[in-house]
C-alpha atoms as a PDB file:
ATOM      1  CA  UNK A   1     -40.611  40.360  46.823  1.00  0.00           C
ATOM      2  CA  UNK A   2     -42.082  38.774  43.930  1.00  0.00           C
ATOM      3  CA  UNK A   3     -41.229  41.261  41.480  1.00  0.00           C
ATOM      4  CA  UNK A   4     -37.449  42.074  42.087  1.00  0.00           C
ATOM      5  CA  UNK A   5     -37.197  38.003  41.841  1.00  0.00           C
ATOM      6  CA  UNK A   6     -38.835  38.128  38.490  1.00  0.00           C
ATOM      7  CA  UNK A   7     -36.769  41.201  37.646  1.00  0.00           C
ATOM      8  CA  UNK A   8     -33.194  38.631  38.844  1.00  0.00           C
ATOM      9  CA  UNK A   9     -33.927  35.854  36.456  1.00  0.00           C
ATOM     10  CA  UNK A  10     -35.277  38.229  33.394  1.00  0.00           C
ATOM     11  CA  UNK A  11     -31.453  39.454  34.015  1.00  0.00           C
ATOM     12  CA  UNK A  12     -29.508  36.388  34.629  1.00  0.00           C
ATOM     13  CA  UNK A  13     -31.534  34.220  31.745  1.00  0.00           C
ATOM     14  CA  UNK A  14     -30.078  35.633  28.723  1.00  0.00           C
ATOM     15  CA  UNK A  15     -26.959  36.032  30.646  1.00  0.00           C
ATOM     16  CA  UNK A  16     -26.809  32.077  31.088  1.00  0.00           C
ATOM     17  CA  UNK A  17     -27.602  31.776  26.867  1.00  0.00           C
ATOM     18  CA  UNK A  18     -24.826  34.062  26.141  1.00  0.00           C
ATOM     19  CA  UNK A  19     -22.642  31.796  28.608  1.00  0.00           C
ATOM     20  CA  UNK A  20     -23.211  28.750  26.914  1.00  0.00           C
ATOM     21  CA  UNK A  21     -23.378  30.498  23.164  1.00  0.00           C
ATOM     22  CA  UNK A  22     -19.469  31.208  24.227  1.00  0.00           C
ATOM     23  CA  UNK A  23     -19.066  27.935  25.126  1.00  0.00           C
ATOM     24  CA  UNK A  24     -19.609  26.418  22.674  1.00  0.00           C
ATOM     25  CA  UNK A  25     -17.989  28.157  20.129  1.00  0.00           C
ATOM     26  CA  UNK A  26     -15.006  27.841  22.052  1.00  0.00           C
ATOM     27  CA  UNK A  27     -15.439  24.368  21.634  1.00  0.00           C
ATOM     28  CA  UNK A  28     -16.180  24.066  18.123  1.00  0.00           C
ATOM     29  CA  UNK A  29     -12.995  26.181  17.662  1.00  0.00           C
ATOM     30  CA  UNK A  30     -10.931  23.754  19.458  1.00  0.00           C
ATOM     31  CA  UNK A  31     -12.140  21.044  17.518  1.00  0.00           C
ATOM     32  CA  UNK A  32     -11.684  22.849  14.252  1.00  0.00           C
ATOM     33  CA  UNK A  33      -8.106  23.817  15.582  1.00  0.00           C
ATOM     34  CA  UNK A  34      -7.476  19.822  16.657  1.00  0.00           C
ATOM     35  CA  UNK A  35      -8.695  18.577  13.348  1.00  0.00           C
ATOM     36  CA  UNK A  36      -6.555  20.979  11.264  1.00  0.00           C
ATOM     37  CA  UNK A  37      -3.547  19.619  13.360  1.00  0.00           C
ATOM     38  CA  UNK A  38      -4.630  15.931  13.115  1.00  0.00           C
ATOM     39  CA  UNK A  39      -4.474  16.233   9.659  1.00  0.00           C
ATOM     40  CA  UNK A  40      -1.252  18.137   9.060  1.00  0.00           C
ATOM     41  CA  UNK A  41       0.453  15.441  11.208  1.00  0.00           C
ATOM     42  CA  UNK A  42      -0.835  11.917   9.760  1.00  0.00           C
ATOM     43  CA  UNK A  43       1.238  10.983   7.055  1.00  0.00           C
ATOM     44  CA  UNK A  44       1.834  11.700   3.098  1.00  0.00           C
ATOM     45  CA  UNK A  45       3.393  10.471   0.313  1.00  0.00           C
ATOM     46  CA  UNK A  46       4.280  12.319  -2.326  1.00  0.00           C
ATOM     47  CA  UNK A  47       4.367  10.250  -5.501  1.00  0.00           C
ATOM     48  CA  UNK A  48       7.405   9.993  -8.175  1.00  0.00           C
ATOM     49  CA  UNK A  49       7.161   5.996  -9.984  1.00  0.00           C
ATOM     50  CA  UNK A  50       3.879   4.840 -10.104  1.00  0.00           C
ATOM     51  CA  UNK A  51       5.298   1.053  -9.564  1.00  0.00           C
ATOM     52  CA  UNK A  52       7.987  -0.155  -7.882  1.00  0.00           C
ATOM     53  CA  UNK A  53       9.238  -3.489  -8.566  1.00  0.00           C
ATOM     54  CA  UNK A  54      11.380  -5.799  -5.570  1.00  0.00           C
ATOM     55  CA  UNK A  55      13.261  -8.979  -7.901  1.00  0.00           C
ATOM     56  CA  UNK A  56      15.995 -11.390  -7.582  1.00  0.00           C
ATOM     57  CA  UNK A  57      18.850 -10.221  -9.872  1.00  0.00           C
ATOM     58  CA  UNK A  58      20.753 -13.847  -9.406  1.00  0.00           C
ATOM     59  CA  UNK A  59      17.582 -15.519 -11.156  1.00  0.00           C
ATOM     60  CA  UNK A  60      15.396 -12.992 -12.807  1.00  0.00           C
ATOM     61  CA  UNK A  61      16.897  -9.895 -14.268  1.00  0.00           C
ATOM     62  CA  UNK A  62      17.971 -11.397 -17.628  1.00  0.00           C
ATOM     63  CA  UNK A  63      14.647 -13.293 -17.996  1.00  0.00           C
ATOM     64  CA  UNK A  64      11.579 -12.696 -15.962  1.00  0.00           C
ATOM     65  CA  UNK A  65      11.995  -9.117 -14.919  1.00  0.00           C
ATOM     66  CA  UNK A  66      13.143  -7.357 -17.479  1.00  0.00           C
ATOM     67  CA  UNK A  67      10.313  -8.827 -19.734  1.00  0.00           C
ATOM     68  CA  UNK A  68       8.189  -6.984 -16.771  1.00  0.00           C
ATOM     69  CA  UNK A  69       9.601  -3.755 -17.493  1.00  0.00           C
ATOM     70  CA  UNK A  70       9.524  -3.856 -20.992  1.00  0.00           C
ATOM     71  CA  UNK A  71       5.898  -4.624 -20.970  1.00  0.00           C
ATOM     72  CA  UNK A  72       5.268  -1.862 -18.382  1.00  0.00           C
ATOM     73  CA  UNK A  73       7.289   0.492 -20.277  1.00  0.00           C
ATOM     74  CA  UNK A  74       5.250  -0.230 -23.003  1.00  0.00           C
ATOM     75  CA  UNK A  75       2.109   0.387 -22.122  1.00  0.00           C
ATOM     76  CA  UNK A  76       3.342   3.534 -19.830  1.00  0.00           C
ATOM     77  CA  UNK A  77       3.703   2.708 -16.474  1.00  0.00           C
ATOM     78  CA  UNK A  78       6.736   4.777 -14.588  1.00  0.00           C
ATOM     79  CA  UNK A  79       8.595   2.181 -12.943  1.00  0.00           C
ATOM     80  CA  UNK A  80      11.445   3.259 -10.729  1.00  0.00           C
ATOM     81  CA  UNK A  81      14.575   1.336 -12.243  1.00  0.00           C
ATOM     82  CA  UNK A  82      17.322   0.878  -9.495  1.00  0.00           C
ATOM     83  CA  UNK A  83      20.500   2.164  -8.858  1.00  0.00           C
ATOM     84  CA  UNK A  84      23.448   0.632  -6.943  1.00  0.00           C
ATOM     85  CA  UNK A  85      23.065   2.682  -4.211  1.00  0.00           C
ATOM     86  CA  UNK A  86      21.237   0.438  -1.529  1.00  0.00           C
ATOM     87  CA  UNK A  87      19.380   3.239   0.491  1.00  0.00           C
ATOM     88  CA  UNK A  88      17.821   4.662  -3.071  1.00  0.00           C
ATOM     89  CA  UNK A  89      15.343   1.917  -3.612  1.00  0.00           C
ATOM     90  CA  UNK A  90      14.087   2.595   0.108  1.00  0.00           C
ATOM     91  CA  UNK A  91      13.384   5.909  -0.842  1.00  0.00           C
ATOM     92  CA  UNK A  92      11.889   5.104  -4.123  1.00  0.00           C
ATOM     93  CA  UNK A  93       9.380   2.368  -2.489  1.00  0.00           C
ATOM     94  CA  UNK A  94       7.705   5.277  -0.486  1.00  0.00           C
ATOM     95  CA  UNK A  95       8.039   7.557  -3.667  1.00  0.00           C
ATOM     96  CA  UNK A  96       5.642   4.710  -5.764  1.00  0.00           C
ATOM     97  CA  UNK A  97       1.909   3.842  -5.874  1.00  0.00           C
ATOM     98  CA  UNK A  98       2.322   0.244  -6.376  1.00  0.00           C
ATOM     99  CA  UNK A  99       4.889  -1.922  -4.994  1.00  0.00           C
ATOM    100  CA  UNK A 100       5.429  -5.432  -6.932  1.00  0.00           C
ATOM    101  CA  UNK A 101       7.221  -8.344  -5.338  1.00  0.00           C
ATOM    102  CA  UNK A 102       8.583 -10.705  -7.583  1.00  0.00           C
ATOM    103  CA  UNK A 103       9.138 -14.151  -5.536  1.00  0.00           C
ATOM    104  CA  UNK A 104      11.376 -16.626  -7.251  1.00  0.00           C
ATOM    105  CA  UNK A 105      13.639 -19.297  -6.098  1.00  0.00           C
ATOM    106  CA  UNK A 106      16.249 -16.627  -5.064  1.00  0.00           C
ATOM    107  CA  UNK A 107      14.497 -13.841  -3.286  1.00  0.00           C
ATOM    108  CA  UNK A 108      15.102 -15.474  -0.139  1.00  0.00           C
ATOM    109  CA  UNK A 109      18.486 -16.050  -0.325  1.00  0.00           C
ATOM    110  CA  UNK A 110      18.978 -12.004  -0.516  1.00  0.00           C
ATOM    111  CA  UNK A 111      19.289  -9.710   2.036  1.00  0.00           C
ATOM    112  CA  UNK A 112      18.759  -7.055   0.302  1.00  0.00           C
ATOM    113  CA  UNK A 113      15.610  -7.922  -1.217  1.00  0.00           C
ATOM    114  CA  UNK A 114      14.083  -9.285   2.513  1.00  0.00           C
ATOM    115  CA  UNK A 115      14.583  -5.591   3.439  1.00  0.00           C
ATOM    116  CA  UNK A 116      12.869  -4.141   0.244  1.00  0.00           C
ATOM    117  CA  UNK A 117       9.823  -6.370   1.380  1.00  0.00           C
ATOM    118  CA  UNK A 118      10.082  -4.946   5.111  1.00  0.00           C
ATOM    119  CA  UNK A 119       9.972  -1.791   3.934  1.00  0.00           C
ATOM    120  CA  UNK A 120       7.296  -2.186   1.100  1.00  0.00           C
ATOM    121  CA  UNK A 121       4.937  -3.657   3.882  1.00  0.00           C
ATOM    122  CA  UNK A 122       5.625  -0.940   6.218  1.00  0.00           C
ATOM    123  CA  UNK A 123       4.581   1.821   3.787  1.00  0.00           C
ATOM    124  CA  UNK A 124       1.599  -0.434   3.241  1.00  0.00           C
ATOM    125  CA  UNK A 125       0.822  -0.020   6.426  1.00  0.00           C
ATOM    126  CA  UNK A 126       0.976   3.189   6.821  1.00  0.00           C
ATOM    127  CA  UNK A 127       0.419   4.995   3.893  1.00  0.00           C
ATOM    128  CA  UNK A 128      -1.925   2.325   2.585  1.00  0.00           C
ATOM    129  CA  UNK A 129       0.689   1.160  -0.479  1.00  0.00           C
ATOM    130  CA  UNK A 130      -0.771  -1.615  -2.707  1.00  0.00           C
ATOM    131  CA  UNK A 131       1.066  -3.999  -2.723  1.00  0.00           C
ATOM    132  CA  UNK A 132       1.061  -6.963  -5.382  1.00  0.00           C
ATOM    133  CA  UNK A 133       2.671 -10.219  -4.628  1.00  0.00           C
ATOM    134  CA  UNK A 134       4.020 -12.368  -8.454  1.00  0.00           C
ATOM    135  CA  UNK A 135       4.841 -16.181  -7.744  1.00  0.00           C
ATOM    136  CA  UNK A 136       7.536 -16.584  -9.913  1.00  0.00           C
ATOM    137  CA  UNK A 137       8.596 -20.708 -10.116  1.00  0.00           C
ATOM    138  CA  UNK A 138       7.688 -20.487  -6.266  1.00  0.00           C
ATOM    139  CA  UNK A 139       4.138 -21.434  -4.447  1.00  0.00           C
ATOM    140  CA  UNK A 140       2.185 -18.638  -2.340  1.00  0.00           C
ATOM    141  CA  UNK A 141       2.828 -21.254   0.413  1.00  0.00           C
ATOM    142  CA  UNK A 142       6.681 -21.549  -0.018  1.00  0.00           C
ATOM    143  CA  UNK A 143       6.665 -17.952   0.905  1.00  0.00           C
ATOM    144  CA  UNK A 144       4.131 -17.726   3.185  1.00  0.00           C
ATOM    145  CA  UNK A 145       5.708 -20.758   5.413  1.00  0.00           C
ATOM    146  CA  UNK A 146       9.499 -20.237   4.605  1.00  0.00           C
ATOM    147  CA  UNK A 147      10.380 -23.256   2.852  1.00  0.00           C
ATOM    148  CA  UNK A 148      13.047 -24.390   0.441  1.00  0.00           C
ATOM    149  CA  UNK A 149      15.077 -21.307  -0.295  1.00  0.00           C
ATOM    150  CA  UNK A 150      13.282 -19.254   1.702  1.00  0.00           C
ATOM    151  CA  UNK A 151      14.248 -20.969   4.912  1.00  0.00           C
ATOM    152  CA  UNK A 152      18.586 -20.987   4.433  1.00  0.00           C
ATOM    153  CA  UNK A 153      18.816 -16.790   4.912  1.00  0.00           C
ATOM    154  CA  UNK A 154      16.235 -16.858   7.729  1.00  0.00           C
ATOM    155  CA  UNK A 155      18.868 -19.735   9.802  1.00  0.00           C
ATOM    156  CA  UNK A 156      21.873 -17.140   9.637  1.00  0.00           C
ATOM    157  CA  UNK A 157      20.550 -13.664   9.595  1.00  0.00           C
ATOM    158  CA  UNK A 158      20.948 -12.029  13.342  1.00  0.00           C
ATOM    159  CA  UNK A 159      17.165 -12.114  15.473  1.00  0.00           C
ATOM    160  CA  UNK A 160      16.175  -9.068  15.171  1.00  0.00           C
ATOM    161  CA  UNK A 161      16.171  -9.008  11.090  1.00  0.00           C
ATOM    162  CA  UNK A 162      15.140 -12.541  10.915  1.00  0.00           C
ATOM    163  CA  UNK A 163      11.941 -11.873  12.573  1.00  0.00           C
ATOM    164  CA  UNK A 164      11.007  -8.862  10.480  1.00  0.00           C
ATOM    165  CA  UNK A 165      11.768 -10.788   7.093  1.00  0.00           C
ATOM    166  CA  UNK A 166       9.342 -13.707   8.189  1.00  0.00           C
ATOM    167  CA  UNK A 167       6.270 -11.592   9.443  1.00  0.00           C
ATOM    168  CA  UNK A 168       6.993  -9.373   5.680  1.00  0.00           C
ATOM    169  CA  UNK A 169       6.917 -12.669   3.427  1.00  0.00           C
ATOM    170  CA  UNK A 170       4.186 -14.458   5.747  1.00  0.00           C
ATOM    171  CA  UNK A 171       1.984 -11.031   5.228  1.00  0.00           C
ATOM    172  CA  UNK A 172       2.740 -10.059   1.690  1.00  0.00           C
ATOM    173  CA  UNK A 173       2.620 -14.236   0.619  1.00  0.00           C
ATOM    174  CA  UNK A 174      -1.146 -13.148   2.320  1.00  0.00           C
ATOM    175  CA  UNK A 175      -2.390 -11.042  -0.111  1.00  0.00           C
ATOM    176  CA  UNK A 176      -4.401 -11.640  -3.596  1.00  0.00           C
ATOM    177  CA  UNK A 177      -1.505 -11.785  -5.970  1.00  0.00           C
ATOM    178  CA  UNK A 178      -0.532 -13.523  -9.423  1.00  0.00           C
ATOM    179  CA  UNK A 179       0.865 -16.998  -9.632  1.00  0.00           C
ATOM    180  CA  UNK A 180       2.352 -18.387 -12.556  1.00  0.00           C
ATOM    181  CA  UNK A 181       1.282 -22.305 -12.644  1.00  0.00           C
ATOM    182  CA  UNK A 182       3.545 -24.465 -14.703  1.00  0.00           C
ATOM    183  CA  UNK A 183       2.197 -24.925 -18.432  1.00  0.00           C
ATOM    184  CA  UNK A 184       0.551 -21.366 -18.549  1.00  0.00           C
ATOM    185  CA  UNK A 185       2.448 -19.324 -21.297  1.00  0.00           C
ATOM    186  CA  UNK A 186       5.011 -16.285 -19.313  1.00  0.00           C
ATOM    187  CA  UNK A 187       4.346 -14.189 -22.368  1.00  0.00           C
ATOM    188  CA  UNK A 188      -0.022 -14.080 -20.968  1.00  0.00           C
ATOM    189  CA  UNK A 189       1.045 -14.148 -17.434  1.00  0.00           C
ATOM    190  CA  UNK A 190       3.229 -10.710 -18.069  1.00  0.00           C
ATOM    191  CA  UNK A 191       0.216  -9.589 -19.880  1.00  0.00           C
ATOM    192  CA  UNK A 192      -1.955 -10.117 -16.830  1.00  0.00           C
ATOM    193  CA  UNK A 193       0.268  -8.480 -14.394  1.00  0.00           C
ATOM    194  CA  UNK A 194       0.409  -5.584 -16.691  1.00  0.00           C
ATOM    195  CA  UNK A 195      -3.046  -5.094 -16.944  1.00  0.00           C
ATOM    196  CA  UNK A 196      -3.776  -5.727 -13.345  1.00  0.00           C
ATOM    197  CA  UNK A 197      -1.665  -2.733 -12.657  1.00  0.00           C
ATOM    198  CA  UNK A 198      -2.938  -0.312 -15.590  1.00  0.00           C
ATOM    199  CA  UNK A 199      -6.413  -1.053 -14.106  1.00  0.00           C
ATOM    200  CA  UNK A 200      -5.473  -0.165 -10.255  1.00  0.00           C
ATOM    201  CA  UNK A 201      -3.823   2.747 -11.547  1.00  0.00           C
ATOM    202  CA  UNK A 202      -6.708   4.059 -13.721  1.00  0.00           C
ATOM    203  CA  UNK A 203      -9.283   3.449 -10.543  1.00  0.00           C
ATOM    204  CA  UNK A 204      -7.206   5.198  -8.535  1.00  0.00           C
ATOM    205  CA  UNK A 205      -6.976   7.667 -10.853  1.00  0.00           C
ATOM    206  CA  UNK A 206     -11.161   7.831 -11.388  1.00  0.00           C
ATOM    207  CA  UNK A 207     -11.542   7.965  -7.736  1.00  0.00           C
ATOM    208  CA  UNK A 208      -9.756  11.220  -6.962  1.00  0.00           C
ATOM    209  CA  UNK A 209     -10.697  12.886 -10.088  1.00  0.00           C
ATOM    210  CA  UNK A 210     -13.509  15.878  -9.521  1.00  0.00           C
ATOM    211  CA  UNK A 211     -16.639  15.887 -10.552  1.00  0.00           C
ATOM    212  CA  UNK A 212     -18.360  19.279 -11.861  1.00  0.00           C
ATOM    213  CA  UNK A 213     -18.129  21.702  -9.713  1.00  0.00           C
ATOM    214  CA  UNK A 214     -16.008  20.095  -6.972  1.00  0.00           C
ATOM    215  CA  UNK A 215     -12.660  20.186  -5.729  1.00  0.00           C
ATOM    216  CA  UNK A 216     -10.378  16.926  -6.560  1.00  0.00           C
ATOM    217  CA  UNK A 217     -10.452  15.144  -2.923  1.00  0.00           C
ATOM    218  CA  UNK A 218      -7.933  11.810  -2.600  1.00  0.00           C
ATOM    219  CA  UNK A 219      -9.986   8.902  -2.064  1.00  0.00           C
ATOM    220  CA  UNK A 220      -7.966   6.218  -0.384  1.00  0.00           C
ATOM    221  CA  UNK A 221      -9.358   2.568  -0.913  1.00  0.00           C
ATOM    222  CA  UNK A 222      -7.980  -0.535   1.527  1.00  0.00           C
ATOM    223  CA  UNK A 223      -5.827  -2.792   0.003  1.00  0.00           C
ATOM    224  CA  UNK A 224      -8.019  -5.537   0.206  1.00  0.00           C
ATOM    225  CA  UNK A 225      -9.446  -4.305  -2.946  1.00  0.00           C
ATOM    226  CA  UNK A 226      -6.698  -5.846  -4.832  1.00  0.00           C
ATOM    227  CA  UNK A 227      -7.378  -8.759  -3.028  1.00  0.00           C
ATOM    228  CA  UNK A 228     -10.177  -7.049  -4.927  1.00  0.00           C
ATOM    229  CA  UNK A 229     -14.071  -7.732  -5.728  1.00  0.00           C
ATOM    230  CA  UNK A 230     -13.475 -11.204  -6.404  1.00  0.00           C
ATOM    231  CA  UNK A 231     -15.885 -11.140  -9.844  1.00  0.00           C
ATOM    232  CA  UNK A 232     -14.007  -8.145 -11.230  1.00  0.00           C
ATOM    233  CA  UNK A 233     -11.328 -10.045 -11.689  1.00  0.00           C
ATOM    234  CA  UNK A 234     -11.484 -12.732 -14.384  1.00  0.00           C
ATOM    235  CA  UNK A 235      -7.565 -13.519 -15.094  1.00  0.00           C
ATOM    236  CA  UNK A 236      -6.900 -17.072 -15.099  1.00  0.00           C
ATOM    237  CA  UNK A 237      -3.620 -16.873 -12.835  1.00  0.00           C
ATOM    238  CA  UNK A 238      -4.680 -14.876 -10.314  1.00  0.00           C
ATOM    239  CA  UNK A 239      -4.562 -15.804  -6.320  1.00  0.00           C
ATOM    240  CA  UNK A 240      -6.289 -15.503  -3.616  1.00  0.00           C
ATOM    241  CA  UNK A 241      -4.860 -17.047  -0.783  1.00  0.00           C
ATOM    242  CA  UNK A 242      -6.272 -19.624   1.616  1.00  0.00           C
ATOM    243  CA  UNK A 243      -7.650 -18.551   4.582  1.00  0.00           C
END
């Protein structure tokens, strides 16, 4: 009896290998299928401006802002210049790299630009937008608390949109941004935004460049880098906000 027993499990031994072999290439070939699908369903911008920039045209367009886009112009930078179409600068903000807000004295008192900032701070959130933040003749904390100006539009605007335009300024008055103090010359303070931006864009542009030998692969860095390695930034007007 001993030897047809021996003969069984010199049978059913490989058998049981080749069983599990299958196995688990089945499984690696569902994984390989589920990661492939993962990854053709998260989400993807496809850039067109490398900045967009959300302003006040009742305060700034004449002054503040169109220095800005002279400057940027200057040294390059696409900026996405809007139309007077209202749904166009949606599209453009998830068509751009960087998304500036430009908070001054009036940007509250629009509607339109309160839904700019909702939808720059969604595509923050999900397509990992920077997102700077420029005090313009405001504080961080005017923003980030509502005050002033900031408060009128927020007491008549219906619930639903009121609540979305307080948690966008609260988390985009949040970030590291630029804040232009009273005495500090506008002339360096554009010069500082500018160059904040040029250097985002060029480590962005470092990071998803190939080395020898490889294939260019996106490298996608958290935002909080602009609140960025606090000693790589010396500019005397930048912000980081309390926490």
């Amino acid at each position: 009896m001993a030897r047809p027993f021996a003969l069984s499990l010199s049978v059913l031994v490989p058998l049981l290998f080749l069983s599990l072999g299958s196995a688990l290439q089945l499984g690696l070939s569902v994984g390989t299928m589920a990661h492939s699908v993962s990854q053709e369903n998260s989400p993807t911008l496809t850039y067109e401006y490398e900045v967009f920039v959300s302003f006040s045209a009742e305060d700034t367009h004449k002054s503040f802002t169109c220095h800005l886009f002279g400057a940027l112009d200057r040294k390059g930078i696409h900026v996405y210049k809007s139309g007077f179409i209202q749904t166009e600068p949606m599209k453009a903000i998830e068509k751009s790299r960087i998304a500036v807000a430009v908070f001054s004295k009036n940007y509250g008192n629009s509607e339109w630009c309160l839904d700019e900032l909702v939808k720059i701070m969604e595509c923050k959130r999900l397509f990992n937008q920077r997102v700077i933040p420029i005090f313009y003749d405001v504080s961080p904390s005017e923003v980030r608390k509502q005050k002033g100006n900031f408060a009128e539009v927020l007491l008549n605007g219906s619930g639903d949109k009121v609540n979305s335009w307080r948690v966008a300024l609260t988390d985009a008055a949040n970030l590291a941004g630029l804040h232009l103090k009273p005495f500090h010359l506008e002339s360096e303070f554009l010069e500082e935004i500018v160059e904040s931006i040029w250097k985002i864009l060029k480590d962005e542009e470092s990071a998803t460049a190939p080395s020898r030998g490889q294939h260019s692969v996106p490298i996608i860095t958290p935002q909080n880098d602009f609140s960025l390695r606090h000693n790589e930034w010396t500019f005397p007007f930048f912000f980081f906000p309390k926490t």
